[in-house]
C-alpha atoms as a PDB file:
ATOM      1  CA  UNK A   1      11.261   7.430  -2.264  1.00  0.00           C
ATOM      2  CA  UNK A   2      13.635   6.655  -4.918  1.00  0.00           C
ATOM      3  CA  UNK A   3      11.289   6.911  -7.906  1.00  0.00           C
ATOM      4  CA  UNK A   4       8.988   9.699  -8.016  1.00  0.00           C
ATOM      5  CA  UNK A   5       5.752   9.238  -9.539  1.00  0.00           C
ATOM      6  CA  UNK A   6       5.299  10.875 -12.940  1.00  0.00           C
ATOM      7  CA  UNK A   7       1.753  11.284 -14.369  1.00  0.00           C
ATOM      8  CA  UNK A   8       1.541   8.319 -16.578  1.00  0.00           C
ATOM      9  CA  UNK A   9       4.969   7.185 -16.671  1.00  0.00           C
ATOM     10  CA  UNK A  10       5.943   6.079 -13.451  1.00  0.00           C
ATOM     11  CA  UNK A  11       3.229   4.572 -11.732  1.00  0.00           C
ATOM     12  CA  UNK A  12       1.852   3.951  -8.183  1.00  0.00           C
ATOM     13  CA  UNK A  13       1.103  -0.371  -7.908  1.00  0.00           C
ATOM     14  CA  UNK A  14       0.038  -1.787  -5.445  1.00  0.00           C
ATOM     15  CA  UNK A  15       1.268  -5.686  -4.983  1.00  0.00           C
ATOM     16  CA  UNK A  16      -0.428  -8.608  -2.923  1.00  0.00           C
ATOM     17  CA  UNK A  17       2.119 -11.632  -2.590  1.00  0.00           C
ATOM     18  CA  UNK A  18       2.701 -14.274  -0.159  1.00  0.00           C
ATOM     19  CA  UNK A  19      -0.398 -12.438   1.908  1.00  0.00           C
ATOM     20  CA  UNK A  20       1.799  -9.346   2.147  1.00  0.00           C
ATOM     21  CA  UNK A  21       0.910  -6.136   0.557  1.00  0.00           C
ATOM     22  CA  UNK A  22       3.257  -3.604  -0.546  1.00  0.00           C
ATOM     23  CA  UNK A  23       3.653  -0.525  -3.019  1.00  0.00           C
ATOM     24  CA  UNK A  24       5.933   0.032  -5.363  1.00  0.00           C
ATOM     25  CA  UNK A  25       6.706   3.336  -7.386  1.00  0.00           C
ATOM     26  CA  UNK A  26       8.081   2.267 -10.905  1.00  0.00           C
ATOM     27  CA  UNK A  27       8.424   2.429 -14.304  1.00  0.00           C
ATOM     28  CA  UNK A  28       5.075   1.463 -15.804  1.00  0.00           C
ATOM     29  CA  UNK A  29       6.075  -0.986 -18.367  1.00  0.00           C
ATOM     30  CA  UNK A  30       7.331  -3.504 -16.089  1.00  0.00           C
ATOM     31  CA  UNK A  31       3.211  -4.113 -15.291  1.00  0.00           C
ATOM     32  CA  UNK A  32       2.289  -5.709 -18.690  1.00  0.00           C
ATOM     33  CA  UNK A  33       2.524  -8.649 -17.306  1.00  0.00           C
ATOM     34  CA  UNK A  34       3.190 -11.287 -20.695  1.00  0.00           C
ATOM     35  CA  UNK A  35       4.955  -9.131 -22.648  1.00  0.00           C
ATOM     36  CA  UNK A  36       8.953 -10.164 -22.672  1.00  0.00           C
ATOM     37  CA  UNK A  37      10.661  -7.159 -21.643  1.00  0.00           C
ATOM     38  CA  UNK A  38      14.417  -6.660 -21.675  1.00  0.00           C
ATOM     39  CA  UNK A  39      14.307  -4.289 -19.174  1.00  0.00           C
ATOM     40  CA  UNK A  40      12.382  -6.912 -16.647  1.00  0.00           C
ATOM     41  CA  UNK A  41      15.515  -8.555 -15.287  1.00  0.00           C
ATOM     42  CA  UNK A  42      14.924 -11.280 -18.258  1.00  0.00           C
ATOM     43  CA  UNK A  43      11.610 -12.271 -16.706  1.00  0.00           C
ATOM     44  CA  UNK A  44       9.761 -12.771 -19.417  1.00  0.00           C
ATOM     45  CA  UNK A  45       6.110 -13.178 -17.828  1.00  0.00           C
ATOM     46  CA  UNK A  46       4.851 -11.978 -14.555  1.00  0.00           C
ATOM     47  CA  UNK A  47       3.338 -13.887 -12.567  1.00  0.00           C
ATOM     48  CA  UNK A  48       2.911 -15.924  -9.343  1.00  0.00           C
ATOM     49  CA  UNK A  49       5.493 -18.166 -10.608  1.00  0.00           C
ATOM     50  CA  UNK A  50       8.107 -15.155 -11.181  1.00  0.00           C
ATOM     51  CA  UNK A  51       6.950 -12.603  -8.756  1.00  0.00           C
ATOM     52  CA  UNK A  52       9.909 -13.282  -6.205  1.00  0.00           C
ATOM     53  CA  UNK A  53      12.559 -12.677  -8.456  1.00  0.00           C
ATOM     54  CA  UNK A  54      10.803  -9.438  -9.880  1.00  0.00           C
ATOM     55  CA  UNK A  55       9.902  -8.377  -6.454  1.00  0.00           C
ATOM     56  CA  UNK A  56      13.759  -8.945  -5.112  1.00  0.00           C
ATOM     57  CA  UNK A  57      14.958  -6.379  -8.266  1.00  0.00           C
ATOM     58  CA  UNK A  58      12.545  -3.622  -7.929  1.00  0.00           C
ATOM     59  CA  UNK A  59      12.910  -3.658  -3.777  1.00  0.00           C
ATOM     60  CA  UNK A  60      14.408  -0.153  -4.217  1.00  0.00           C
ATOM     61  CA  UNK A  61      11.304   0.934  -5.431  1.00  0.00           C
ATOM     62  CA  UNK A  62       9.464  -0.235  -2.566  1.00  0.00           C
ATOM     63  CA  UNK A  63       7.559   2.529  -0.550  1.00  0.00           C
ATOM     64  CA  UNK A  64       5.213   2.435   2.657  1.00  0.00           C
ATOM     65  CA  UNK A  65       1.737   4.044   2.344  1.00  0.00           C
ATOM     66  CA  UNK A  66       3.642   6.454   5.296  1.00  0.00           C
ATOM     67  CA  UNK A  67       6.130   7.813   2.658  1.00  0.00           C
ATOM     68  CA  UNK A  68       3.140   8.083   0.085  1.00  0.00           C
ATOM     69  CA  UNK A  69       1.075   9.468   2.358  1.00  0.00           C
ATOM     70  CA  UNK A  70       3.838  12.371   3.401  1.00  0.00           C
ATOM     71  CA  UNK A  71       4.841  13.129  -0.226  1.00  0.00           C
ATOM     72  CA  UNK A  72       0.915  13.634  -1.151  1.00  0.00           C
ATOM     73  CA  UNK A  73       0.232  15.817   1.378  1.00  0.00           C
ATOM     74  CA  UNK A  74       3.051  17.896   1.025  1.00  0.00           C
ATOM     75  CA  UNK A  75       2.415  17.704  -2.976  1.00  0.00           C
ATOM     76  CA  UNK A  76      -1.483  18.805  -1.972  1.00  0.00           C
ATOM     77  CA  UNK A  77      -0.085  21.802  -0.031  1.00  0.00           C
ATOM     78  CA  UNK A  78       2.089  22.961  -2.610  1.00  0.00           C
ATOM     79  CA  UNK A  79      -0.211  22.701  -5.274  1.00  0.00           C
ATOM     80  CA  UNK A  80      -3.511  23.702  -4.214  1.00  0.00           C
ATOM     81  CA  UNK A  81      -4.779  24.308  -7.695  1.00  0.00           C
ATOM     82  CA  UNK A  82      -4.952  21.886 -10.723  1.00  0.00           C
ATOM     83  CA  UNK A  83      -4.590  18.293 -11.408  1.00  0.00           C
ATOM     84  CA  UNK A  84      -1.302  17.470 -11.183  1.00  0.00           C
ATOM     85  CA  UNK A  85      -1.771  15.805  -7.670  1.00  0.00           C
ATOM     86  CA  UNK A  86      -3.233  12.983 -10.320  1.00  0.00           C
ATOM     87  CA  UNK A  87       0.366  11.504 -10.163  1.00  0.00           C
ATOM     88  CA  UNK A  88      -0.612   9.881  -7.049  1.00  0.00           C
ATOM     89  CA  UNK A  89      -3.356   7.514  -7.759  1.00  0.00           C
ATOM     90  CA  UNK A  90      -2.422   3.999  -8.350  1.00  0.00           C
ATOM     91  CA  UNK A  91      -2.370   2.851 -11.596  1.00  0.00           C
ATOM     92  CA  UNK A  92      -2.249  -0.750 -10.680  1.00  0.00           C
ATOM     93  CA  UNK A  93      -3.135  -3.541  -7.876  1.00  0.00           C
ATOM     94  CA  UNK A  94      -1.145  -6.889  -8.751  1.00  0.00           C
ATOM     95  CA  UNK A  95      -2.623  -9.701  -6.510  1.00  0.00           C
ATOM     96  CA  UNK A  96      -0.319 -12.566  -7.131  1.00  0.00           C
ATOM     97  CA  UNK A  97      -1.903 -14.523  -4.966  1.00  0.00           C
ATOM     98  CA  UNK A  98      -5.335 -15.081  -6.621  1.00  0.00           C
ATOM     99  CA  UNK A  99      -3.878 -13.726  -9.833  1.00  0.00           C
ATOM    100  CA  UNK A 100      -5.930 -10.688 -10.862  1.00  0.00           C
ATOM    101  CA  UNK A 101      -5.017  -7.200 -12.367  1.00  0.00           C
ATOM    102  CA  UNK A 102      -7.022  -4.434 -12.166  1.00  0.00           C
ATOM    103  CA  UNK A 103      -5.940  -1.107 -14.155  1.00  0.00           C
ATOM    104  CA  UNK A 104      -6.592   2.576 -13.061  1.00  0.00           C
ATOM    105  CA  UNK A 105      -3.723   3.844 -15.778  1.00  0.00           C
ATOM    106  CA  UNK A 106      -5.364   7.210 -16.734  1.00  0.00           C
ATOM    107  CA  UNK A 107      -4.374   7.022 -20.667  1.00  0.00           C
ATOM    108  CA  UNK A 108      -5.470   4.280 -23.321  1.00  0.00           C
ATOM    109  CA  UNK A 109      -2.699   1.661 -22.740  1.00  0.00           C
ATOM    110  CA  UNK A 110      -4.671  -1.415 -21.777  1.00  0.00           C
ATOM    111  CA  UNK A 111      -2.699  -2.941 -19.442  1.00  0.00           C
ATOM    112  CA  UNK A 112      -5.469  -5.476 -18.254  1.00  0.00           C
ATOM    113  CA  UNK A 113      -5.739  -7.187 -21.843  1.00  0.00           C
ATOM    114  CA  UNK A 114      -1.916  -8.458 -21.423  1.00  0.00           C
ATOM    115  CA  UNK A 115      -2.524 -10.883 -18.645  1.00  0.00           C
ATOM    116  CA  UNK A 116      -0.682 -14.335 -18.182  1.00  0.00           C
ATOM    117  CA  UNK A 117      -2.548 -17.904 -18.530  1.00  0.00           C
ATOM    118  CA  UNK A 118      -5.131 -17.680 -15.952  1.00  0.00           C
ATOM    119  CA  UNK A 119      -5.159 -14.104 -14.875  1.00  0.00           C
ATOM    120  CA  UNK A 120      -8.062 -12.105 -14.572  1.00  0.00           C
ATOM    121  CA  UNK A 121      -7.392  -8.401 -15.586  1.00  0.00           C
ATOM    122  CA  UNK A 122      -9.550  -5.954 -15.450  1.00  0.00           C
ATOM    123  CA  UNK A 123     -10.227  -1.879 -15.442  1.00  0.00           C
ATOM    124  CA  UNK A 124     -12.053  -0.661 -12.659  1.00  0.00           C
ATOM    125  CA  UNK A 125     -11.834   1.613  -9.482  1.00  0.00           C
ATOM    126  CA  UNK A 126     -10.043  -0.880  -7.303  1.00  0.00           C
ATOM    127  CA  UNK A 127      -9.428   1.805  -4.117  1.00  0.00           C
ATOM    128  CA  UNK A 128     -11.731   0.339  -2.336  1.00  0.00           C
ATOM    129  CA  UNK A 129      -9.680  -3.383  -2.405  1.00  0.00           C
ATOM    130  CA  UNK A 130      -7.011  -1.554  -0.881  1.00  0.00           C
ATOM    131  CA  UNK A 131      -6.578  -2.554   3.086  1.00  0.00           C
ATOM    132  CA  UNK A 132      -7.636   0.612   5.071  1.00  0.00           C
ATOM    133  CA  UNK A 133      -4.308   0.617   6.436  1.00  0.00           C
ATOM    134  CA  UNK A 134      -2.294   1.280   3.451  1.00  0.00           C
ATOM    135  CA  UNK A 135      -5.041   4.225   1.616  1.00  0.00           C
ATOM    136  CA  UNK A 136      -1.920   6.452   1.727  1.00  0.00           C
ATOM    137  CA  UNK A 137      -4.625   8.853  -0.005  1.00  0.00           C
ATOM    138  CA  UNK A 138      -6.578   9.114   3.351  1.00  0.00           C
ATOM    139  CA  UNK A 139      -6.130  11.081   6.123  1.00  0.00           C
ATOM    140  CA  UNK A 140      -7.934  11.730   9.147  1.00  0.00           C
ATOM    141  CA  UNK A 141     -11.157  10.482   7.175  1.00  0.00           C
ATOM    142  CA  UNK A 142     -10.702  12.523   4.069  1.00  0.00           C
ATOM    143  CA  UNK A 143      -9.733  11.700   0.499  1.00  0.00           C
ATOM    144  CA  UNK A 144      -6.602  13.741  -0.292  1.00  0.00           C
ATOM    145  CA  UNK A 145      -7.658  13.044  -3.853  1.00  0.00           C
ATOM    146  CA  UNK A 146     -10.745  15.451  -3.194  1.00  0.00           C
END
């Protein structure tokens, strides 16, 4: 993993394009999605239109829920006690390909109000949208988040 998750900094997504899903541990800023960032390889929205090119830059930061999986586990065993496992939850689920947003970020940031032309963003619990396969945060039938 070449980005390590950091409690509201750099975040856990979770991306849907092309019928593909894949997660991605990054800075979070990239994720408001119509904002022009310099720092967003001159993309200047997000969106199904775009997603390609941003997806090609941040491929580094491409993880499987395997590696997730491994470095929660071993985070959960080391740190029995507190919160700080919280780094671990996705913040976000991009589905490009039916254009919605939903927003777990823990702090007030309101990611899901910066959405491009015919988005849908929301804030909700979306870890149940996740395909079973890739709930890094489960293992054999138990929440590591518990």
């Amino acid at each position: 993993m070449k980005t390590e998750p950091v409690y509201a900094q750099n975040t856990i997504t979770g991306v849907q394009f092309h019928g593909t899903w894949c997660w991605y541990v990054t800075e979070r800023e990239y994720w408001f999605l119509n904002v022009e960032m310099e720092g967003r390889f001159g993309i200047e929205v997000l969106n199904e239109d775009t997603a390609a090119r941003f997806l090609q830059a941040i491929q580094d930061e491409q993880v499987t829920a395997t590696e997730l999986r491994y470095y929660l586990h071993q985070f959960r065993e080391q740190h029995r006690e507190g919160d700080e496992w919280l780094k671990f939850v996705p913040s976000f689920l991009v589905d490009f390909d039916k254009r919605q947003f939903c927003s777990m970020f823990p702090e007030p940031a309101s990611f899901e109000h910066y959405m491009p032309e015919g988005w849908i963003g929301t804030y909700e619990d979306f870890l149940d949208r996740v395909p079973v396969e890739e709930r890094y945060w489960e293992m054999d039938g138990k929440s590591l988040f518990r």
